[in-house]
Protein backbone atom coordinates (compact mmCIF):
# COMPACT_ATOMS: atom_id res chain seq x y z
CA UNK A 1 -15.38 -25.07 -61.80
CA UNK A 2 -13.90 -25.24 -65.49
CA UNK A 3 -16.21 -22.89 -66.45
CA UNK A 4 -15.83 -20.85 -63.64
CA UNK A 5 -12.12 -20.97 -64.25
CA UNK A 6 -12.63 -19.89 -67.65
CA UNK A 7 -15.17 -16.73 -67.21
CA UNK A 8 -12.82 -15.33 -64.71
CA UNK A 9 -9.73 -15.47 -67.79
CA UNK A 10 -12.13 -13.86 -70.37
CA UNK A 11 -13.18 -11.50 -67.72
CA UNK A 12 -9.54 -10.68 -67.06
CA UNK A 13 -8.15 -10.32 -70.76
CA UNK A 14 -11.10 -7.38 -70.66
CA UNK A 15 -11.18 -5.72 -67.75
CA UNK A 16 -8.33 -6.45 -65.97
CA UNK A 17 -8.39 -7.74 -62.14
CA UNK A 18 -11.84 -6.61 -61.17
CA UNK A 19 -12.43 -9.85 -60.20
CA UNK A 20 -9.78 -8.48 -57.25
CA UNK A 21 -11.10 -5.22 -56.51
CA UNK A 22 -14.64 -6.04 -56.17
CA UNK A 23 -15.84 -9.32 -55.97
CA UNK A 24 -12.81 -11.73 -54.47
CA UNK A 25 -14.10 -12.44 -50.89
CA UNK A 26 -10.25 -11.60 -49.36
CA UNK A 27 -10.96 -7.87 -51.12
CA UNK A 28 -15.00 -7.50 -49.82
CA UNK A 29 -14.27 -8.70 -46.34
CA UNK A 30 -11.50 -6.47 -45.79
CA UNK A 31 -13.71 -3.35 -47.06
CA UNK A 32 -15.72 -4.10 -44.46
CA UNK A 33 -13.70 -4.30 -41.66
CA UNK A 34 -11.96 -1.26 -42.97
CA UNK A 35 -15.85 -0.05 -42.35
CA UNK A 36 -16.20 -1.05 -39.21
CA UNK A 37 -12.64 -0.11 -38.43
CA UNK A 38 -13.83 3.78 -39.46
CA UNK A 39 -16.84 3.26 -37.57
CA UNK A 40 -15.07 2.83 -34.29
CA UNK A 41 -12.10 4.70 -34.70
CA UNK A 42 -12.54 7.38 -37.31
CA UNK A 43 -10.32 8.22 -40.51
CA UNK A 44 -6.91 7.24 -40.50
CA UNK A 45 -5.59 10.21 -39.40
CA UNK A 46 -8.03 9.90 -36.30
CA UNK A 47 -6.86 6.44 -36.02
CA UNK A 48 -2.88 7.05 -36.25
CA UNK A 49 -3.98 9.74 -33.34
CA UNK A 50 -5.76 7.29 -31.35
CA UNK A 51 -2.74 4.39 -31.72
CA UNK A 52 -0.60 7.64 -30.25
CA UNK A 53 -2.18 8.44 -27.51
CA UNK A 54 -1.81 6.83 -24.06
CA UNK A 55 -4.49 4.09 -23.22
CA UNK A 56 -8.06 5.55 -21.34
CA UNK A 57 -11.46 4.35 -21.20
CA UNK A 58 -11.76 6.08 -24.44
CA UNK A 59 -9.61 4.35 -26.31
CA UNK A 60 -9.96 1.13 -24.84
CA UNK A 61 -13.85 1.08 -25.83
CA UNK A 62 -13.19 1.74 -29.05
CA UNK A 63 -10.39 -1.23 -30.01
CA UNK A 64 -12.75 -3.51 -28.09
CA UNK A 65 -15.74 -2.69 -30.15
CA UNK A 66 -13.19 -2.44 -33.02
CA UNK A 67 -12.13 -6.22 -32.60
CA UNK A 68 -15.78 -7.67 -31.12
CA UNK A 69 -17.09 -6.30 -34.75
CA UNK A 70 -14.37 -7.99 -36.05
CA UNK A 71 -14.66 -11.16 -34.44
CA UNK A 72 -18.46 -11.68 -34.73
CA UNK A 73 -18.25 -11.16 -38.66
CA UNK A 74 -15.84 -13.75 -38.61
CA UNK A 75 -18.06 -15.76 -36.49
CA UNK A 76 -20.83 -15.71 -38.47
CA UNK A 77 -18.73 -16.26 -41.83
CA UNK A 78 -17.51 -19.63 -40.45
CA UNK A 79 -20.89 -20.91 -38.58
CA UNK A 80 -22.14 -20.09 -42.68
CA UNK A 81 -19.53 -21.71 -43.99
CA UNK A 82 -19.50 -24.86 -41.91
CA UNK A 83 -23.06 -24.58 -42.86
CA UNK A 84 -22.93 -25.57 -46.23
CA UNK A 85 -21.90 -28.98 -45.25
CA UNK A 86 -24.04 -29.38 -42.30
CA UNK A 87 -27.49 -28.68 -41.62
CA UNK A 88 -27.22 -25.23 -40.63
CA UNK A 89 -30.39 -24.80 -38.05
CA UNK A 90 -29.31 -27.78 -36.28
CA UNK A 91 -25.79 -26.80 -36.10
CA UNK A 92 -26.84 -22.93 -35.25
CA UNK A 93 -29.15 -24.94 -32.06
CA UNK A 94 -26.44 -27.58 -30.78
CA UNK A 95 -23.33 -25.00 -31.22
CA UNK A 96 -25.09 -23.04 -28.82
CA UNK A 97 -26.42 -25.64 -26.34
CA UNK A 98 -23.11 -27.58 -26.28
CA UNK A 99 -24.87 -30.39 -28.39
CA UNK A 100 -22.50 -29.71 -31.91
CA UNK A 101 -19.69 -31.96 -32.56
CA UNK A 102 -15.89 -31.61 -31.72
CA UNK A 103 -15.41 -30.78 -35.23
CA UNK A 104 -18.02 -28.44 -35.74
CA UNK A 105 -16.28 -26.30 -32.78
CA UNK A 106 -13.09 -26.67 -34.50
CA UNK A 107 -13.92 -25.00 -38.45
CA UNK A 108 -16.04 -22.70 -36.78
CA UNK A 109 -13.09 -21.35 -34.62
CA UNK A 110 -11.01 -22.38 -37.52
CA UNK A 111 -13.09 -20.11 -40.12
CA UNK A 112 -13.63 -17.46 -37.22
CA UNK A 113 -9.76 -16.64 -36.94
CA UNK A 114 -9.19 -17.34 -40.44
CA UNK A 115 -11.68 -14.55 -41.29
CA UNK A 116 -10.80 -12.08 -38.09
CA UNK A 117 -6.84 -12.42 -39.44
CA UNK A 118 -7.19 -12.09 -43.25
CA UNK A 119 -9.30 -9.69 -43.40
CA UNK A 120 -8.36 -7.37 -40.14
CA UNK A 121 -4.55 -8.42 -39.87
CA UNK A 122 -2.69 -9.69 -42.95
CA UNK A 123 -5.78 -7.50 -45.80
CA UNK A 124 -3.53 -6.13 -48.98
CA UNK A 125 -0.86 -8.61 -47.99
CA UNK A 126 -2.84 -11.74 -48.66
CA UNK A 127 -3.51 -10.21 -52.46
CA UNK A 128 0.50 -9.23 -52.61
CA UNK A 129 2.30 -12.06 -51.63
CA UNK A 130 0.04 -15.69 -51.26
CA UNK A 131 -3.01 -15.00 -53.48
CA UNK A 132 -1.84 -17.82 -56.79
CA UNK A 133 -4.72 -15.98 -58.87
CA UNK A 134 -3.10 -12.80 -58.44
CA UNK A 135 -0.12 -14.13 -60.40
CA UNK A 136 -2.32 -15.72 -63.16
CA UNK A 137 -4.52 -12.61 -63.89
CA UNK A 138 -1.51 -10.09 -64.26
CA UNK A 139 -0.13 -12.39 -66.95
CA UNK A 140 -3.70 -12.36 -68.87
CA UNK A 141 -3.29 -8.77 -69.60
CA UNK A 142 -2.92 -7.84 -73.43
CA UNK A 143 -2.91 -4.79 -75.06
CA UNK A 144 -7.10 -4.33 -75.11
CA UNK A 145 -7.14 -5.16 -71.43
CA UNK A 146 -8.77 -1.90 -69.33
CA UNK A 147 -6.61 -0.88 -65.91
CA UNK A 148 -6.51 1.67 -63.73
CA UNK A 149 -3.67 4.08 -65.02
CA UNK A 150 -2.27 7.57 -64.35
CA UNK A 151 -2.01 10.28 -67.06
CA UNK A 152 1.15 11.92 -67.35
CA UNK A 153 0.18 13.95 -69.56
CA UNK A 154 -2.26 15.67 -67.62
CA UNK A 155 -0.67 15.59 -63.89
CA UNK A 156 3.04 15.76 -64.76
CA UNK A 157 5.13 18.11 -63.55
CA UNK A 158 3.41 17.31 -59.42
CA UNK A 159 3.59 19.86 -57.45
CA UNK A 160 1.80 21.33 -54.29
CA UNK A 161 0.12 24.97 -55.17
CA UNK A 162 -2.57 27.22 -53.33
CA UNK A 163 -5.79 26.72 -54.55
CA UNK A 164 -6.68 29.25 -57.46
CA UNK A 165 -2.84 29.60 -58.58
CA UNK A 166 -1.85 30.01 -62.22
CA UNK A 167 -0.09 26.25 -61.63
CA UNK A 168 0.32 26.05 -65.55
CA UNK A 169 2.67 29.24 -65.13
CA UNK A 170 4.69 27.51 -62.76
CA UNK A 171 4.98 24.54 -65.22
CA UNK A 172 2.84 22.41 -63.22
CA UNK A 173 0.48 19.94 -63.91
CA UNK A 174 -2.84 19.17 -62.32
CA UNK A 175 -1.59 16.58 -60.19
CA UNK A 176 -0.65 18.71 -56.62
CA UNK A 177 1.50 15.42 -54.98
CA UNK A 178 -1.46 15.38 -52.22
CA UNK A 179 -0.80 11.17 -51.99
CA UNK A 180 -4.00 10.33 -51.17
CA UNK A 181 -4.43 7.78 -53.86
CA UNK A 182 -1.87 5.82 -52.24
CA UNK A 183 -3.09 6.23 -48.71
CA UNK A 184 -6.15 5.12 -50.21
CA UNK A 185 -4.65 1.95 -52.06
CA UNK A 186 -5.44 -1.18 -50.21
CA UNK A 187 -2.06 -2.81 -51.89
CA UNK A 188 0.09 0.50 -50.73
CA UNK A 189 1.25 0.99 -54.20
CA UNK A 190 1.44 4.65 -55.97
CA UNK A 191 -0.42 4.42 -59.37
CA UNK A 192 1.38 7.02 -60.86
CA UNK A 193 4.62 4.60 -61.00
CA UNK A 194 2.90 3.17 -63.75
CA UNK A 195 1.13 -0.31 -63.40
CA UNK A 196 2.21 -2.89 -61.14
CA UNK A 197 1.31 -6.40 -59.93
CA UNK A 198 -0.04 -5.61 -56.70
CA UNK A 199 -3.01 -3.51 -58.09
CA UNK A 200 -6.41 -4.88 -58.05
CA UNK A 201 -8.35 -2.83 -59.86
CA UNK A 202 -10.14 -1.40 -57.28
CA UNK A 203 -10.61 2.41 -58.55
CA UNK A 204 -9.61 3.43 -54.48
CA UNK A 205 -7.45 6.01 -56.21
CA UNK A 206 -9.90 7.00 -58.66
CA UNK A 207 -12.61 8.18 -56.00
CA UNK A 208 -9.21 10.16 -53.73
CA UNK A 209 -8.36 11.79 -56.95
CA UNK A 210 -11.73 12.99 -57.83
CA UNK A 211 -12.44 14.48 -54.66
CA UNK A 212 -8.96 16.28 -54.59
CA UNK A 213 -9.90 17.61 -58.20
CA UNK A 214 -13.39 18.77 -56.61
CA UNK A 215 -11.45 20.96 -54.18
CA UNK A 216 -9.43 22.11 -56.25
CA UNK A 217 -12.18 23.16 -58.86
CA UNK A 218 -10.09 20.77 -61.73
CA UNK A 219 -12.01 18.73 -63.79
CA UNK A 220 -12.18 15.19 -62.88
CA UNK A 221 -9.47 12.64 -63.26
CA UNK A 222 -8.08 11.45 -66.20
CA UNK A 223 -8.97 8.88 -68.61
CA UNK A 224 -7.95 5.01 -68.12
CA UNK A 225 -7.96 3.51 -71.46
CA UNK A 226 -6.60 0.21 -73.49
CA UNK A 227 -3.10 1.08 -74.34
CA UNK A 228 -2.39 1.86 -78.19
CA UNK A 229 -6.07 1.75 -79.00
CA UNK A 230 -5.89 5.24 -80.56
CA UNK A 231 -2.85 3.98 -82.63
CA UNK A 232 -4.85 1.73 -84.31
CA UNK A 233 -7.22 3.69 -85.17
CA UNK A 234 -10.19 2.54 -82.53
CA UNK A 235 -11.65 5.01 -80.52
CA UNK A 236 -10.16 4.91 -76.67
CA UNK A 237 -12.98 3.45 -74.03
CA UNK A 238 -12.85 5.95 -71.33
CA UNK A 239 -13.67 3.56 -68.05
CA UNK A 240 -11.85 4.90 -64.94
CA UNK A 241 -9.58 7.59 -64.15
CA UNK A 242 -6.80 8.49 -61.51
């Protein structure tokens, strides 16, 4: 566990919270419910249409297999987790025939809901407002450390503009104020406010960004780098860009 403990630090005085964005078990099971969520409902604006409209078979069959997805990925994280500390074919065999244990019933169910509420329910807030780790990582960030960052330089002034304009004539930059990298952001925040706590690293802006430059025939995003590198005289690392 101490070294554990320790490898996550070093990882974090590097690369920031990646730790968050792609491997913390809060961030991967809430990916994929957000995948089954898309699965059985659509894109969020096919979603926000759907929570609109007036209840029909439809819609009905589509939060049930919504929530049943939901609920049996939850099931099987707890019947694995209660697994570790009991023999897990015998459990699987007596949970099923009514043979397990009172208490085996209970962390399953326990896990189960756990699971089906953090990661369908509560998702970005978990990271935001009870996650202690969160809190230790954003203090382990130096000057070296790699984030996720908007470049001003490059998107400032936003504006919207028809694809093909002369925006630079308008005294526009390439950002066009589209907001999809915060309707992408897991946390809700807008990475262009500079960085904040509640980002994780995930590069969900990153991937919205690109594919609004692709439209709009601009070259990819802009470079993330170590702050102050180039003042130093070391070359910038370019890793990510929003």
């Amino acid at each position: 566990m101490i070294i554990a403990a320790f490898g996550l630090f070093f990882i974090t005085v590097y690369a920031g919270r990646i730790w968050c964005g792609y491997t913390c078990p809060q961030s991967v099971w809430t990916w994929i419910f957000m995948w089954c969520e898309k699965v059985t409902e659509g894109d969020r604006n096919q979603r926000i249409k759907l929570d609109k409209a007036p209840m029909s078979a439809n819609k009905f069959l589509r939060k049930f297999s919504k929530h049943s997805l939901w609920l049996l990925i939850g099931f099987v994280t707890g019947m694995t987790f209660v697994g570790y500390f009991s023999p897990i074919r015998e459990l699987v065999i007596d949970f099923f025939t009514g043979q397990a244990d009172g208490w085996s019933y209970f962390w399953v169910g326990f896990f189960t809901l756990a699971t089906y509420g953090n990661a369908g329910w509560l998702r970005e807030q978990v990271c935001i407002y009870m996650c202690p780790y969160a809190r230790f990582q954003s203090v382990m960030f130096d000057k070296d450390t790699l984030i996720v960052s908007y470049d001003p330089r490059r998107g400032e002034a936003r504006g919207p503009r028809k694809k093909g304009a002369d925006y630079k004539a308008q005294g526009l930059g390439d950002c066009i104020d589209c907001t999809m990298c915060v309707q992408v952001c897991p946390t809700g925040i807008d990475i262009r406010d500079g960085l904040q706590i509640e980002c994780i690293g995930c590069a969900a802006c990153i991937d919205a960004c690109d594919s609004i430059m692709d439209k709009m025939e601009y070259p990819a995003g802009s470079s993330a780098t170590p702050p102050n590198t180039t003042s130093r005289g070391r070359k910038p690392i370019n890793c990510a860009h929003a």
